[in-house]
Protein backbone atom coordinates (compact mmCIF):
# COMPACT_ATOMS: atom_id res chain seq x y z
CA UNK A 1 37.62 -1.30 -14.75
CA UNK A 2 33.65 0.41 -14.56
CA UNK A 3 32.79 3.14 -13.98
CA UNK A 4 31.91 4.36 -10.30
CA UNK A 5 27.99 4.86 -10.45
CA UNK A 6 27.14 8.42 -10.58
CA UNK A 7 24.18 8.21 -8.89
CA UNK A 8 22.45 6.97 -5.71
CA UNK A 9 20.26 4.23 -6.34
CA UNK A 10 17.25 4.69 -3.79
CA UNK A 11 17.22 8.58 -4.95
CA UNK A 12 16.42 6.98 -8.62
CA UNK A 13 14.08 4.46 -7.13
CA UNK A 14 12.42 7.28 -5.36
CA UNK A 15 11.83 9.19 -8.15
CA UNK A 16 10.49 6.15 -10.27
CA UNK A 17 8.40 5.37 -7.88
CA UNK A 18 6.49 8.70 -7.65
CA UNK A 19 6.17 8.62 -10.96
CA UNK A 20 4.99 5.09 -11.08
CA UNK A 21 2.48 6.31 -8.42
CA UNK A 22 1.06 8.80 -10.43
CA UNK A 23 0.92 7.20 -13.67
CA UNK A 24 0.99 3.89 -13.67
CA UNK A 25 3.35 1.39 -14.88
CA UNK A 26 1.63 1.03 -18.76
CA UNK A 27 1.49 5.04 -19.05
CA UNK A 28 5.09 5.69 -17.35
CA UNK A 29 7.65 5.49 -20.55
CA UNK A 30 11.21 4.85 -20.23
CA UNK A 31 11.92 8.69 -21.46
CA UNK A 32 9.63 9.57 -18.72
CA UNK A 33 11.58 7.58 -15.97
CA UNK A 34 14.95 9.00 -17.27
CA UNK A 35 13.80 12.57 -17.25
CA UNK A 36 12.44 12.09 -13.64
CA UNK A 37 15.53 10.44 -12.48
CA UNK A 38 18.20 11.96 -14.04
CA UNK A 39 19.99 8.57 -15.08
CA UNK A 40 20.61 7.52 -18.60
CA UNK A 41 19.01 4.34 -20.30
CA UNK A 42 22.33 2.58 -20.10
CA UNK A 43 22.07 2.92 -16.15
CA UNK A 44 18.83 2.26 -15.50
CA UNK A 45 19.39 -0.93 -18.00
CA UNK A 46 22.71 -1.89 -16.31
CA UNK A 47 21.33 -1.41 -12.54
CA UNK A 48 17.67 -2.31 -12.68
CA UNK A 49 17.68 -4.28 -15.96
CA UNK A 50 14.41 -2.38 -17.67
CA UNK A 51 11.28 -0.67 -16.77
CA UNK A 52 9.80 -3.25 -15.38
CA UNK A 53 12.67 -4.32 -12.78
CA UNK A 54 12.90 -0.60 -11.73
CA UNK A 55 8.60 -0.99 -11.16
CA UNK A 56 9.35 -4.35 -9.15
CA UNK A 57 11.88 -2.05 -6.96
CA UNK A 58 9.45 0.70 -6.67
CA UNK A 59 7.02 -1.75 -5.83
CA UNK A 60 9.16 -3.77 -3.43
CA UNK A 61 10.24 -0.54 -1.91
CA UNK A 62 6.46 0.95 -1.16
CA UNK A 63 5.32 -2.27 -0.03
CA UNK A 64 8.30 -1.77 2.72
CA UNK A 65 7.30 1.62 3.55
CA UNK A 66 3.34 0.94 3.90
CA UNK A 67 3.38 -2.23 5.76
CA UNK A 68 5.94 -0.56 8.36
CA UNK A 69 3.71 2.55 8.27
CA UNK A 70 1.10 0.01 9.39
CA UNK A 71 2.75 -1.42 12.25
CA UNK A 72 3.83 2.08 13.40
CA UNK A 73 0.02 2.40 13.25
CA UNK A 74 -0.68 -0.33 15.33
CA UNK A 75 1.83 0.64 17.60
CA UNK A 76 0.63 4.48 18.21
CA UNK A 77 -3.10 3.01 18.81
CA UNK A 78 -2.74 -0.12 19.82
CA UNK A 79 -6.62 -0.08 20.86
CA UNK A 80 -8.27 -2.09 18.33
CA UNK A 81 -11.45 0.05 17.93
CA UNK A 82 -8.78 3.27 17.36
CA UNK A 83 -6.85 1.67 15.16
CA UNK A 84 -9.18 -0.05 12.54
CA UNK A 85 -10.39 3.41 12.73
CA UNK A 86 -6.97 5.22 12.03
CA UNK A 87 -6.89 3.12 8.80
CA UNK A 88 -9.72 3.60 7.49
CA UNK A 89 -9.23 7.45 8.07
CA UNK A 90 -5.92 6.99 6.18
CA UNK A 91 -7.87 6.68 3.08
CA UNK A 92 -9.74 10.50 3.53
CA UNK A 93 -6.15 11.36 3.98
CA UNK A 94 -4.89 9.82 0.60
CA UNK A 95 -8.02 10.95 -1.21
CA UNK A 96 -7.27 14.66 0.10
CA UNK A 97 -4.04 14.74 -0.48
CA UNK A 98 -2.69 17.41 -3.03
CA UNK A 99 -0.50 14.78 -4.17
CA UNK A 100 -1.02 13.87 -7.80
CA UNK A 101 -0.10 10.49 -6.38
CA UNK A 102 -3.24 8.98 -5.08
CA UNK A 103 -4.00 6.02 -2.67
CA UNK A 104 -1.79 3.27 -2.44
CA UNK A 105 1.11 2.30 -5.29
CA UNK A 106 0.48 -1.47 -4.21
CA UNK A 107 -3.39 -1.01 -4.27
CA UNK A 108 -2.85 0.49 -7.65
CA UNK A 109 -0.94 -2.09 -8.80
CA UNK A 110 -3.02 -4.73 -7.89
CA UNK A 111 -5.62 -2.95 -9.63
CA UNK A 112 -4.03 -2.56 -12.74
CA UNK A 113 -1.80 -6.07 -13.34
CA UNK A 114 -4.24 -7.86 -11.30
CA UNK A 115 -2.40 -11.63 -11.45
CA UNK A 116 -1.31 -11.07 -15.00
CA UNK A 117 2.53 -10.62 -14.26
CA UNK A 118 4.07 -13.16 -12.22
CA UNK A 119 6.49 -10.81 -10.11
CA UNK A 120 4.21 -8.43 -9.39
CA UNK A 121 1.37 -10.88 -8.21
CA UNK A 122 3.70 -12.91 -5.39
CA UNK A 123 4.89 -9.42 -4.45
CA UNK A 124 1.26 -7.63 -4.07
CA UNK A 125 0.17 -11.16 -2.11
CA UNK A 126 3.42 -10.52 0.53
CA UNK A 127 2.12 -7.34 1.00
CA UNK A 128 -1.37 -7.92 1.70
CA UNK A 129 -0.98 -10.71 4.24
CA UNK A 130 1.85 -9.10 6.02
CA UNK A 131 -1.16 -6.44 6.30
CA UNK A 132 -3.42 -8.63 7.25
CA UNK A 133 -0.95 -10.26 9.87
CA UNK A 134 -0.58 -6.38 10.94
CA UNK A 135 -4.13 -6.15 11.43
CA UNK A 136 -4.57 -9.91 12.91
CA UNK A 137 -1.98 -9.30 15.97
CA UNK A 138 -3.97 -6.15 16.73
CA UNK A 139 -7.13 -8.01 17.00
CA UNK A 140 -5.91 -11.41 19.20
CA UNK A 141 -3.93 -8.91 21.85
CA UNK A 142 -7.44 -7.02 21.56
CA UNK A 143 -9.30 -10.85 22.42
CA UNK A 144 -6.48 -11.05 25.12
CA UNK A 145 -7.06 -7.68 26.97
CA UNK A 146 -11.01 -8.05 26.70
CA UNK A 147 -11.02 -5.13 24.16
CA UNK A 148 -12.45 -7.22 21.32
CA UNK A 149 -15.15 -9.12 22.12
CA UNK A 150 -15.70 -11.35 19.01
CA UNK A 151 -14.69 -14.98 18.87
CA UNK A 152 -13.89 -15.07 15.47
CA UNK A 153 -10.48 -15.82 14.45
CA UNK A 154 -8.00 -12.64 14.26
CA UNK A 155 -6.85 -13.90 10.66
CA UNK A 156 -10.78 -13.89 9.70
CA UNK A 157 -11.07 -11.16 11.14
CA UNK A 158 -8.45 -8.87 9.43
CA UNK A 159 -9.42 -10.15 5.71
CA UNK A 160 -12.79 -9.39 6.43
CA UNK A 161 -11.17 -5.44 7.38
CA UNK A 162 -8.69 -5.74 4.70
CA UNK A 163 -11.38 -6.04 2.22
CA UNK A 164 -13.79 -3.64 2.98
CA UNK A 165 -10.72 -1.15 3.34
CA UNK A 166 -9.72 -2.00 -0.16
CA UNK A 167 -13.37 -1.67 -1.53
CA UNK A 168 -13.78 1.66 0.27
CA UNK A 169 -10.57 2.94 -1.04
CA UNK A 170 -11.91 1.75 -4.44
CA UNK A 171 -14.91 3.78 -3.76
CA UNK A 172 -13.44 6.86 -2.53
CA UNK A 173 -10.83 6.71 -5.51
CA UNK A 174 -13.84 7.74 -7.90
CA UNK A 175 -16.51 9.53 -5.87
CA UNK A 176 -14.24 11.23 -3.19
CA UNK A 177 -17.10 12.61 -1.38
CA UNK A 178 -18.73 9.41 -0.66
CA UNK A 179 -20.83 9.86 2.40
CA UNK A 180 -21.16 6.49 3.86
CA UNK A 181 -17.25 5.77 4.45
CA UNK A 182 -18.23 6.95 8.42
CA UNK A 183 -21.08 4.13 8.71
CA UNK A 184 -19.17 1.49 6.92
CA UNK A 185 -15.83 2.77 9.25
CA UNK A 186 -18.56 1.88 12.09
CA UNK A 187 -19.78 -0.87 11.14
CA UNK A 188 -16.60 -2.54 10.45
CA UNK A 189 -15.53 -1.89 14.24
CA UNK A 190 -18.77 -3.50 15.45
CA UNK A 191 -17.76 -6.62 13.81
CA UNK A 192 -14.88 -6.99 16.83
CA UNK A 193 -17.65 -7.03 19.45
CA UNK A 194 -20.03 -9.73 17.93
C-alpha cells in the first residue's frame, strides 16, 4: 500500500512557483526546487513527474491567478478608460515591488521559451487570449454604453492594448524609470475614442 503524501501539493507548487518567478525555469535546479519546497526528489518525481511538469503547474497555476486577477479588474472598474488605465498602472506596481519576483511569471516565460517547448507555448497562448477576451468584453459593453467611441472591433482592439502592455512591461523591466509609460498609458486610451 503507498505511502500517504506528506505534503500538500499547492503549498509545493507555491513555492516552485516563486522560485520559478524569480529565476527562471533554465537557472532554477532541481536542488533548488527541493530546498524551497521541502519535498524530496522522489516526490516531486512521483507527483509532478520532473522539473519541467512542476514549471507547467506553476505556470498553469499563475496563468489562473492573473487572468482572474484581470477580470476582478474589469469588474472593480468596469469603465473602459479606468480600466485600460488600472493595467497599465499594474506594471509601476510590479516594477516597484520589493519582490525579487518581477513582472509577470507568464510574461517571463514567454520571454524566455518563446515557442520552443510545446507545453509551454499552447499554455502561454490560453493565457493571452483569455486576456485579451478580458480586455475585449470590457471594450464592446464600453461600445454598448457609449463609453467607447471607436468602431473598431473589441478583439482588435484588445491585441492592439495587449501588445503595447507587453512592450511597456518589456520596457519598464530594464529601465524602470522610463518616463513615457504616462503618454503611451494615454495614448493607448485615446485609441477607444477614434
Amino acid at each position: 500500500m503507498p505511502r500517504p503524501r506528506e505534503f500538500d501539493k499547492d503549498e509545493v507548487i507555491s513555492r516552485a512557483m516563486r522560485l520559478f518567478w524569480e529565476r527562471g525555469y533554465e537557472a532554477t535546479s532541481i536542488r533548488d526546487l527541493i530546498d524551497a519546497t521541502g519535498i524530496s526528489s522522489s516526490s516531486m518525481y512521483e507527483v509532478f513527474g520532473d522539473k519541467r511538469g512542476l514549471f507547467l503547474a506553476t505556470l498553469a497555476r499563475f496563468c489562473e491567478q492573473e487572468r482572474a486577477q484581470i477580470a476582478q479588474m474589469a469588474l472593480d472598474e468596469p469603465e473602459p478608460d479606468e480600466f485600460i488605465s488600472r493595467l497599465f498602472g499594474s506594471i509601476e506596481h510590479a516594477i516597484h515591488s520589493q519582490s525579487p519576483a518581477q513582472g509577470s511569471l507568464a510574461f517571463n516565460a514567454m520571454v524566455e521559451f518563446g515557442t520552443r517547448d510545446p507545453d509551454v507555448t499552447p499554455l502561454l497562448l490560453t493565457h493571452y487570449f483569455g486576456i485579451a477576451q478580458i480586455i475585449a468584453d470590457v471594450i464592446r459593453q464600453g461600445q454598448l454604453d457609449g463609453a467607447v467611441s471607436s468602431g473598431q472591433d473589441p478583439r482588435d482592439l484588445a491585441y492592439a492594448i495587449l501588445s503595447a502592455l507587453h512592450g511597456l512591461a518589456t520596457v519598464k523591466g530594464v529601465k524602470p524609470d522610463y518616463p513615457h509609460a504616462p503618454a503611451i498609458t494615454q495614448i493607448i486610451i485615446q485609441l477607444l475614442h477614434l
